[in-house]
Structure formats: structure tokens, C-alpha cells
C-alpha atoms as a PDB file:
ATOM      1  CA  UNK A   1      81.560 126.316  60.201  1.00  0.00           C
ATOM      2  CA  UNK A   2      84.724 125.859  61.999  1.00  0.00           C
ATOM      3  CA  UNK A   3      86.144 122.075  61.293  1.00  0.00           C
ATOM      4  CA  UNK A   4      88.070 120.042  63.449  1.00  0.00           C
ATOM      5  CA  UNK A   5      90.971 118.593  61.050  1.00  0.00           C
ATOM      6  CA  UNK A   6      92.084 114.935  62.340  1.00  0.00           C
ATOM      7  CA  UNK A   7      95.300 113.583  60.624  1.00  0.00           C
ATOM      8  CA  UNK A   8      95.932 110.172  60.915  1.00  0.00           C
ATOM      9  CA  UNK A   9      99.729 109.196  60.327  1.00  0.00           C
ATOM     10  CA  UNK A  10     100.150 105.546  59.840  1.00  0.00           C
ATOM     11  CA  UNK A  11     102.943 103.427  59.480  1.00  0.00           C
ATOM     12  CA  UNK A  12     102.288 100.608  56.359  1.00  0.00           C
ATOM     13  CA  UNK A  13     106.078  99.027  56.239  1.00  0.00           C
ATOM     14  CA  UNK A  14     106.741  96.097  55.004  1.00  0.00           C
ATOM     15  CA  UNK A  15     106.660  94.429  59.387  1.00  0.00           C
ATOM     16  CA  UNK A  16     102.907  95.755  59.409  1.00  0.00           C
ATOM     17  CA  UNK A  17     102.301  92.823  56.439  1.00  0.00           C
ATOM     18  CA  UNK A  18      99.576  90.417  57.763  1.00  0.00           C
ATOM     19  CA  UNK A  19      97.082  90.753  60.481  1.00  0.00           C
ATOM     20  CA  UNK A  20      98.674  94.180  62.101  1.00  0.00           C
ATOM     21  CA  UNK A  21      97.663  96.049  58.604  1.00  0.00           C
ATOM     22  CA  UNK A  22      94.481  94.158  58.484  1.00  0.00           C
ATOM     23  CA  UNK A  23      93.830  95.474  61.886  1.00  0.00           C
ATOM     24  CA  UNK A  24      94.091  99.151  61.241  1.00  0.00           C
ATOM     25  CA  UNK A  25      92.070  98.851  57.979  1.00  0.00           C
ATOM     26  CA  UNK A  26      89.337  97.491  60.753  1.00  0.00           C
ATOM     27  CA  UNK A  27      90.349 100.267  62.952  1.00  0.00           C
ATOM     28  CA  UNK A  28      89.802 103.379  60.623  1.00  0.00           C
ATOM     29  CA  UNK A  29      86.714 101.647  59.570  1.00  0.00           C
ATOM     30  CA  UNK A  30      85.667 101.231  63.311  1.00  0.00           C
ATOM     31  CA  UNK A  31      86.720 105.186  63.657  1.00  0.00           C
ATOM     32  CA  UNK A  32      85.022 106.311  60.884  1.00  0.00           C
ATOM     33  CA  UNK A  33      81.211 104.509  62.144  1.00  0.00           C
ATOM     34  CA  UNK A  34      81.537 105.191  65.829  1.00  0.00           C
ATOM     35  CA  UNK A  35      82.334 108.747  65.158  1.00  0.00           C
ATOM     36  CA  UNK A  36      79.390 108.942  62.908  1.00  0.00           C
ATOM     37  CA  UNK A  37      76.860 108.421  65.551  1.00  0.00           C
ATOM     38  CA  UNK A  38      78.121 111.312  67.148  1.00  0.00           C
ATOM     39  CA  UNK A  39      76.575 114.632  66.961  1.00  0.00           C
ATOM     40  CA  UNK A  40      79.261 117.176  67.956  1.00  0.00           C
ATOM     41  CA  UNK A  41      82.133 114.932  65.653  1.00  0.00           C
ATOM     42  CA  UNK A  42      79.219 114.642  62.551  1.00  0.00           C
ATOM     43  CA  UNK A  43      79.342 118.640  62.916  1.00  0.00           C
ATOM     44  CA  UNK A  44      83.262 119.215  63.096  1.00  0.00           C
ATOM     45  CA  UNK A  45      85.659 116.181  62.578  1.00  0.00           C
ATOM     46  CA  UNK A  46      87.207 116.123  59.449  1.00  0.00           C
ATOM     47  CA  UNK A  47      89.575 113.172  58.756  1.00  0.00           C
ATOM     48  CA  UNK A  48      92.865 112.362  56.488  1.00  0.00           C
ATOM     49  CA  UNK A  49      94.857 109.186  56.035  1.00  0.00           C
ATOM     50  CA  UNK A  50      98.652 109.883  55.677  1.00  0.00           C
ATOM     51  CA  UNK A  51     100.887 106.439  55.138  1.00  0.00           C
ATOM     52  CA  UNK A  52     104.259 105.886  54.687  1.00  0.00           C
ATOM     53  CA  UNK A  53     106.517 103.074  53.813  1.00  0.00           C
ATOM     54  CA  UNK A  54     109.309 104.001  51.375  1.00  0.00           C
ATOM     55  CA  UNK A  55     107.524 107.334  50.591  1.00  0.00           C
ATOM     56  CA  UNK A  56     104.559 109.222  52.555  1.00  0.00           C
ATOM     57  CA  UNK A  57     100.927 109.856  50.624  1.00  0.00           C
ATOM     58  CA  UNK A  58      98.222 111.693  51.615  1.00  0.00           C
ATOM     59  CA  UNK A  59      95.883 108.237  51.038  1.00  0.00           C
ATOM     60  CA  UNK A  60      92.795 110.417  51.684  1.00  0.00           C
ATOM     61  CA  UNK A  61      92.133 114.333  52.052  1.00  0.00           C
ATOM     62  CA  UNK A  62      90.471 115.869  54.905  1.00  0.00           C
ATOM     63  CA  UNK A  63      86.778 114.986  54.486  1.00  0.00           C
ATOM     64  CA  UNK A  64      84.317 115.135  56.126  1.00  0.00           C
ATOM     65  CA  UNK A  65      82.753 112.154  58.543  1.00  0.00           C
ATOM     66  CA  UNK A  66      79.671 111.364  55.729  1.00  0.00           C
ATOM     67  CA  UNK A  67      81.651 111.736  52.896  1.00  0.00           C
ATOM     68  CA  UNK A  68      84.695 109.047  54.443  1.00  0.00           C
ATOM     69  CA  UNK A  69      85.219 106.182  52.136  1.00  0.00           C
ATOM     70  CA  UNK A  70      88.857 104.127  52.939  1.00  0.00           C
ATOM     71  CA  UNK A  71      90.879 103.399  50.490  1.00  0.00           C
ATOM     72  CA  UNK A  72      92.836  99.838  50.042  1.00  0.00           C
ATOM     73  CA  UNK A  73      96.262 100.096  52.078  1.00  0.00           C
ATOM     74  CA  UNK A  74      98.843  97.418  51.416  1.00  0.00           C
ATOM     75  CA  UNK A  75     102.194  96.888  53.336  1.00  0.00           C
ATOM     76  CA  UNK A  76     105.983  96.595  52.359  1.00  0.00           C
ATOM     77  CA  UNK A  77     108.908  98.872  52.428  1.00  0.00           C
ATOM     78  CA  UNK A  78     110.750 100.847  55.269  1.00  0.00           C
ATOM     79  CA  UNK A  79     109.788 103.138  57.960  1.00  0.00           C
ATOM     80  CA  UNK A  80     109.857 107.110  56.565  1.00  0.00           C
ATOM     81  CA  UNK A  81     108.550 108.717  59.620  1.00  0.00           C
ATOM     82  CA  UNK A  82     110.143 111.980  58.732  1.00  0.00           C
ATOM     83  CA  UNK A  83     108.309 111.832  54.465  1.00  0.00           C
ATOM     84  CA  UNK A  84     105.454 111.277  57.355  1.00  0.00           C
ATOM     85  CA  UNK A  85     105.620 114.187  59.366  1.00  0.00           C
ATOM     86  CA  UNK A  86     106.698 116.493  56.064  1.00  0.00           C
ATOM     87  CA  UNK A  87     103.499 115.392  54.454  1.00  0.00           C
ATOM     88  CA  UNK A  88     101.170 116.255  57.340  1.00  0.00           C
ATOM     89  CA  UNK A  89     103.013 120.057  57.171  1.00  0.00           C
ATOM     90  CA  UNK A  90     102.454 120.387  53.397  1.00  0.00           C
ATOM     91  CA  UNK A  91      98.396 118.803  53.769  1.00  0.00           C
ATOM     92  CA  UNK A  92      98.036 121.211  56.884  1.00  0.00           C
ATOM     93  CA  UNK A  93      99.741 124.253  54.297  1.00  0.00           C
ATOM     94  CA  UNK A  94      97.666 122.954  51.849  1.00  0.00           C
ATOM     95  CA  UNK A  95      94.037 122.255  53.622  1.00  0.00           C
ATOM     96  CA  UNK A  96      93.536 124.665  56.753  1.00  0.00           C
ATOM     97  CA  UNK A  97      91.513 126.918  56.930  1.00  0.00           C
ATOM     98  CA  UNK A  98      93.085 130.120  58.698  1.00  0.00           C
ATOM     99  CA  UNK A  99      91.611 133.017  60.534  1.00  0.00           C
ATOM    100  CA  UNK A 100      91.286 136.644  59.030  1.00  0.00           C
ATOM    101  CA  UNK A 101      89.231 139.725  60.236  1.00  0.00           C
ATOM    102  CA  UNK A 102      86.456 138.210  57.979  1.00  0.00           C
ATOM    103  CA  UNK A 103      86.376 134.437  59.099  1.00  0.00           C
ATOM    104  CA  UNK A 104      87.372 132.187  61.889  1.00  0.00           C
ATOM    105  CA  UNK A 105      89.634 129.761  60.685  1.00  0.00           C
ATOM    106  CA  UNK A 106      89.799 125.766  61.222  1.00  0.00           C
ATOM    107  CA  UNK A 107      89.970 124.472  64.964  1.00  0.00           C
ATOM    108  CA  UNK A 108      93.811 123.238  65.666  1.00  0.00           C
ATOM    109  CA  UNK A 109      94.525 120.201  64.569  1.00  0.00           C
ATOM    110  CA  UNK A 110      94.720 116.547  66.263  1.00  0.00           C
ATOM    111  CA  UNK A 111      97.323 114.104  64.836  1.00  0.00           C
ATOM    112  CA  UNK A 112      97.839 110.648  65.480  1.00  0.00           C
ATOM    113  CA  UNK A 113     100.634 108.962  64.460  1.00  0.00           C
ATOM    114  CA  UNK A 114     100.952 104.892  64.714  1.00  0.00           C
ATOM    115  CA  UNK A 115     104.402 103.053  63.982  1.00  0.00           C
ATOM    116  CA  UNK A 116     105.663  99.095  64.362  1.00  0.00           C
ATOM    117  CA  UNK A 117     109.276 100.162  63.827  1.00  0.00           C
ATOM    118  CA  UNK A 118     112.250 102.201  63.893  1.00  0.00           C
ATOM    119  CA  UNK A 119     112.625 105.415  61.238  1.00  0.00           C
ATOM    120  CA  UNK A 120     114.598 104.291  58.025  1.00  0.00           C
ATOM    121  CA  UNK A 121     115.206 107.572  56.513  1.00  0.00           C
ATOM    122  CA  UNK A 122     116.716 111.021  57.849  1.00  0.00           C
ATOM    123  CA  UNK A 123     113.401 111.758  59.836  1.00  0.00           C
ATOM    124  CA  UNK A 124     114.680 114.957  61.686  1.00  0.00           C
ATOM    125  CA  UNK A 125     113.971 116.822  58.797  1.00  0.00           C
ATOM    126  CA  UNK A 126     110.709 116.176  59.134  1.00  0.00           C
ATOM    127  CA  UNK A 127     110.298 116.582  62.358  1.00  0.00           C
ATOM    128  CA  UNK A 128     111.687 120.207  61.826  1.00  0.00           C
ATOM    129  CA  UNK A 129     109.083 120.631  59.399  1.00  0.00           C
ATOM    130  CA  UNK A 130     106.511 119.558  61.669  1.00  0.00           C
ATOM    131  CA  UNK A 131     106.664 121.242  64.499  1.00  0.00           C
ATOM    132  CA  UNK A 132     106.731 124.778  62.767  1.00  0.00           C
ATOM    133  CA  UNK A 133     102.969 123.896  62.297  1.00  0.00           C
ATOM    134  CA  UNK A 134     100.712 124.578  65.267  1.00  0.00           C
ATOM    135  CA  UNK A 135      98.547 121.959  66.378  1.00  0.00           C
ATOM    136  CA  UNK A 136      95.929 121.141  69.083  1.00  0.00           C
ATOM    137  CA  UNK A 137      97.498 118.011  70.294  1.00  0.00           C
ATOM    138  CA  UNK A 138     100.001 114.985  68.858  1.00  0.00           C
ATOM    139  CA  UNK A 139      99.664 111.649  69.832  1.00  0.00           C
ATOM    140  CA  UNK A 140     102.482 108.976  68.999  1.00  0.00           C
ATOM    141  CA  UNK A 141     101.743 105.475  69.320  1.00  0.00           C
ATOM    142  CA  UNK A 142     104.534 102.611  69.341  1.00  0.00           C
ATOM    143  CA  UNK A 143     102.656  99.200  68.360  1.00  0.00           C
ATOM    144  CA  UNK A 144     104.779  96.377  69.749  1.00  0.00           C
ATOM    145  CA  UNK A 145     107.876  95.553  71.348  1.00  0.00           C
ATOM    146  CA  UNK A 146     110.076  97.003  67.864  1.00  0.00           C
ATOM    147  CA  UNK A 147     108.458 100.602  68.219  1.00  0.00           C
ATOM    148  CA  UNK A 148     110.738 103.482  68.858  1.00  0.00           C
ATOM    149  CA  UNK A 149     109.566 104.976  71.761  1.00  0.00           C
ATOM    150  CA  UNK A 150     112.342 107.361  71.888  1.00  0.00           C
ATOM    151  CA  UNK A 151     112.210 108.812  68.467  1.00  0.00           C
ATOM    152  CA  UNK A 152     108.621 109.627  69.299  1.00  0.00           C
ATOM    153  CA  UNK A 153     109.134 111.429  72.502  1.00  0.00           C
ATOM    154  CA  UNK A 154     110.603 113.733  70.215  1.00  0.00           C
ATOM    155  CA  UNK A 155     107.825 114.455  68.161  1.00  0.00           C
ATOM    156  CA  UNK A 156     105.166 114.665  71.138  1.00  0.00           C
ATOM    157  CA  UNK A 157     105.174 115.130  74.487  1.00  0.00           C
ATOM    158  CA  UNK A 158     102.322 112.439  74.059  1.00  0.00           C
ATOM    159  CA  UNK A 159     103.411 108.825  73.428  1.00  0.00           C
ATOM    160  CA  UNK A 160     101.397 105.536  74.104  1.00  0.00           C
ATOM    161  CA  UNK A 161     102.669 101.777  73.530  1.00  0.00           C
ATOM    162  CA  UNK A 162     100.595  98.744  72.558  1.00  0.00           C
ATOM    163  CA  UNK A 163     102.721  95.434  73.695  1.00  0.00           C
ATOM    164  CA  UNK A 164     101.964  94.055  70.761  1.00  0.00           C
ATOM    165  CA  UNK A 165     100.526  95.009  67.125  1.00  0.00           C
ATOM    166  CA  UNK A 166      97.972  92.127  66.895  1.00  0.00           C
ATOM    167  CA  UNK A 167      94.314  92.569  65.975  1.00  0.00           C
ATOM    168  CA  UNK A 168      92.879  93.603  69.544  1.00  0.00           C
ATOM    169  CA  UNK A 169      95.539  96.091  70.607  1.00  0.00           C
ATOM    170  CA  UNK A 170      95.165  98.456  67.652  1.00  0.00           C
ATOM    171  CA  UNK A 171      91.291  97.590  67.362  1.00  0.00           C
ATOM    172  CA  UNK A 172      91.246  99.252  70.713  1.00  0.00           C
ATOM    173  CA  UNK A 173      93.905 101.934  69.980  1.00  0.00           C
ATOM    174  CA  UNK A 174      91.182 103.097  67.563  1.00  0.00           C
ATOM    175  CA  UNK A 175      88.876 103.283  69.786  1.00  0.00           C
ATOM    176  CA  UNK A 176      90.369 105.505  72.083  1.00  0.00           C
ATOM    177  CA  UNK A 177      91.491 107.821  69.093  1.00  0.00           C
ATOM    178  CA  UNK A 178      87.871 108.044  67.884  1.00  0.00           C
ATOM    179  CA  UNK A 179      86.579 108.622  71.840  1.00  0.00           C
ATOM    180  CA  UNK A 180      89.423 111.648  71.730  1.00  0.00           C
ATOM    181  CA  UNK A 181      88.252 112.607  68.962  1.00  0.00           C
ATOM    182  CA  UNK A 182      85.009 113.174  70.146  1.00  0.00           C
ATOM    183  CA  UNK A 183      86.039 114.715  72.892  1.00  0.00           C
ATOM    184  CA  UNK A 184      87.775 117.432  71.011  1.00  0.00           C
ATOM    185  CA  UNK A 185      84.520 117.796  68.621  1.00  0.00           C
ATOM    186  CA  UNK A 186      82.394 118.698  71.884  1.00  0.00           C
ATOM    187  CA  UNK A 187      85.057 120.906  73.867  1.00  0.00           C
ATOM    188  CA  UNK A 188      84.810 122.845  70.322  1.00  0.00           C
ATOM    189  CA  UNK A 189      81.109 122.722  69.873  1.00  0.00           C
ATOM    190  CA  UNK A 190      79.769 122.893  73.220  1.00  0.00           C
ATOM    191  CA  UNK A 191      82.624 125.510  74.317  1.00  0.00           C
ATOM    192  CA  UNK A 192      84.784 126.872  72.256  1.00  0.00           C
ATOM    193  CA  UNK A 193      88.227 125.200  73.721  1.00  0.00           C
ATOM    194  CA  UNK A 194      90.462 123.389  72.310  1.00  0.00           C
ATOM    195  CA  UNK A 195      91.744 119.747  73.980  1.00  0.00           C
ATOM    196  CA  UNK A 196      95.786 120.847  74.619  1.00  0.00           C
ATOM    197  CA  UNK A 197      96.677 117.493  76.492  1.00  0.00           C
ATOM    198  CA  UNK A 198      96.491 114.193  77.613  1.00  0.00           C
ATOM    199  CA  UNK A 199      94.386 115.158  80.647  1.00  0.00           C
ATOM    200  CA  UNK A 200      92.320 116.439  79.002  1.00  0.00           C
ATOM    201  CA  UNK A 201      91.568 113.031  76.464  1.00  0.00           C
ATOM    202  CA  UNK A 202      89.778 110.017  77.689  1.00  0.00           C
ATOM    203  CA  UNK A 203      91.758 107.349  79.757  1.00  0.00           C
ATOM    204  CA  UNK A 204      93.475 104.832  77.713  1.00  0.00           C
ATOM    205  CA  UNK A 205      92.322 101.341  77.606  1.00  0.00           C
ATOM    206  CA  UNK A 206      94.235  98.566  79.127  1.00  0.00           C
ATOM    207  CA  UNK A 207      95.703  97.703  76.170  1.00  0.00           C
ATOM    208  CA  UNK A 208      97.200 101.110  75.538  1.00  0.00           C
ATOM    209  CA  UNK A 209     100.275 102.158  78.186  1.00  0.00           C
ATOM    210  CA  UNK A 210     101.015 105.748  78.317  1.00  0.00           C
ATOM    211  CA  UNK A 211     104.516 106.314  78.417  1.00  0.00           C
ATOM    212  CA  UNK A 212     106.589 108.482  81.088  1.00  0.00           C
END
């Protein structure tokens, strides 16, 4: 079986303390059970949990959508987006599957990223690392008026914005990740293709503002 490896980077600094952090705990979990109750995604998603702060950790391995339990997150420290994007390289070196004459290898992957702030550490270097690793499509979100948007253009051709990074915002930033994500788990299933932009994803919610 061919999987469908989701990455989701998250930002846990020390400005994500409070109900924003709260909020994406709520948010994976909200993921995790709408996903279940689909077929195709049940068949092919696989998810991990990347943080950083100070440091990046892969919080949980790809796994599979039965198998998902969250772990605790807490907030505090600064903003390593580029320990971030290094650590999805070395999990995708580490956990793909690739093709050989024998077996078809893992599906490309989707990655979400979600930051409140602006990188603290020397985050080119991880962007360098990054994008020598193919992948199906990479969404950046900036939650709230402090986001970066312009570091993430950078990364992805692909950037949203949430006005602000309160409880209802990133509840429905979740939502359209896992709706995307379910969308790539049937283009896969039903016919073989892989989702390679935005068009191709479900429309955003009102609370989440593509950006051009």
C-alpha cells in the first residue's frame, strides 16, 4: 500500500503560550477524528507532528490515522523555523518509502507548516535543506498580525494568513488542512494523481486569507 505522508510543522514559541497553543492541540485532535471518518484518508494518510521552539522534534512519527495518539505540547522559547524545515528533510530521509523496480514507493508528501512569529535562528539553512526534498505540495500559514509572511513565500509558493491566532481561526485552519488532506487521499486512491497546488485543494474558509 502506497501511504500518503502528512507532516505537520508547528510553531510552539514561547508567543503561542495560552489559548493559541491550546487551540492547535484542539486542532490536531479535530484533524485526527474528521479524517478518521474518511475512507480514502483511513486507507492512505499517514501523519507526523514536527515542533519547534528553541530546537525542532519530531513530537510524533508518521503513523497511521488509527494508530494517532497526540502527545502533550507546551510553549516557550524562540522561533527555529529553519531546525523546522531540517527536521522534516531528515524524518522524510528517514521515513519514505521510495520506489524501486520491485515496489512503488510512498505518495509525495503534503506539509503544513503554522507560525505566530518571525524566525529566530539562521533558517536559510534549512530551507536549503528542505527544498532538496521533493514534495507533493507545502502550505505555510502565518497566524496573526506578527507572522512573517515574507519568510514563508520563500519556502512555498503556498502561503495563507489567519488575522489573528485565537481559538476559532486555527480551529478552522485545521479544518481546511484535514479537508486537503482528504482531498489528496482520494486524488491518490480514486486516481492515481497527486494534488500539486492550491487549485487543486479545497477553498479556504473565511477565516483563512490566501496570500498574493
Amino acid at each position: 500500500m502506497r501511504r500518503l505522508p502528512v507532516y505537520l510543522v508547528l510553531d510552539v514559541s514561547g508567543s503561542m503560550t495560552g489559548e493559541p497553543i491550546e487551540a492547535v492541540k484542539n486542532g490536531v485532535q479535530v484533524l485526527i477524528s474528521t479524517l478518521r471518518q474518511d475512507p480514502y484518508a483511513l486507507e492512505t494518510a499517514y501523519i507526523s507532528v514536527i515542533t519547534f521552539a528553541n530546537t525542532a522534534n519530531q513530537l510524533i512519527p508518521l503513523t497511521d490515522l488509527t494508530s494517532f495518539q497526540m502527545q502533550e505540547i507546551q510553549a516557550g522559547g524562540g522561533t527555529s523555523l529553519g531546525a523546522g524545515l531540517s527536521m522534516v528533510a531528515q524524518c522524510m530521509d528517514r521515513e519514505l518509502v521510495k520506489s524501486s523496480p520491485e515496489v512503488k514507493g510512498d505518495w509525495k508528501p503534503l506539509v503544513f507548516i503554522m507560525t505566530d512569529g518571525v524566525p529566530t535562528d539562521s533558517w536559510q539553512a534549512g530551507l536549503s535543506e528542505f527544498q532538496k526534498r521533493k514534495v507533493g505540495i507545502t502550505v505555510a500559514c502565518a497566524a496573526g498580525a506578527a507572522a512573517d509572511t515574507s519568510a514563508l513565500r520563500q519556502i512555498t509558493e503556498v502561503v495563507v494568513s489567519l488575522d489573528t491566532a485565537d481559538s476559532g481561526t486555527i480551529k478552522a485552519f485545521f479544518k481546511w488542512v484535514s479537508a486537503s488532506i482528504s482531498t489528496g487521499s482520494q486524488k491518490v486512491e480514486s486516481g492515481g494523481k497527486e494534488v500539486g497546488g492550491i487549485n487543486e485543494l479545497p477553498p479556504p474558509p473565511p477565516e483563512v486569507n490566501i496570500v498574493v
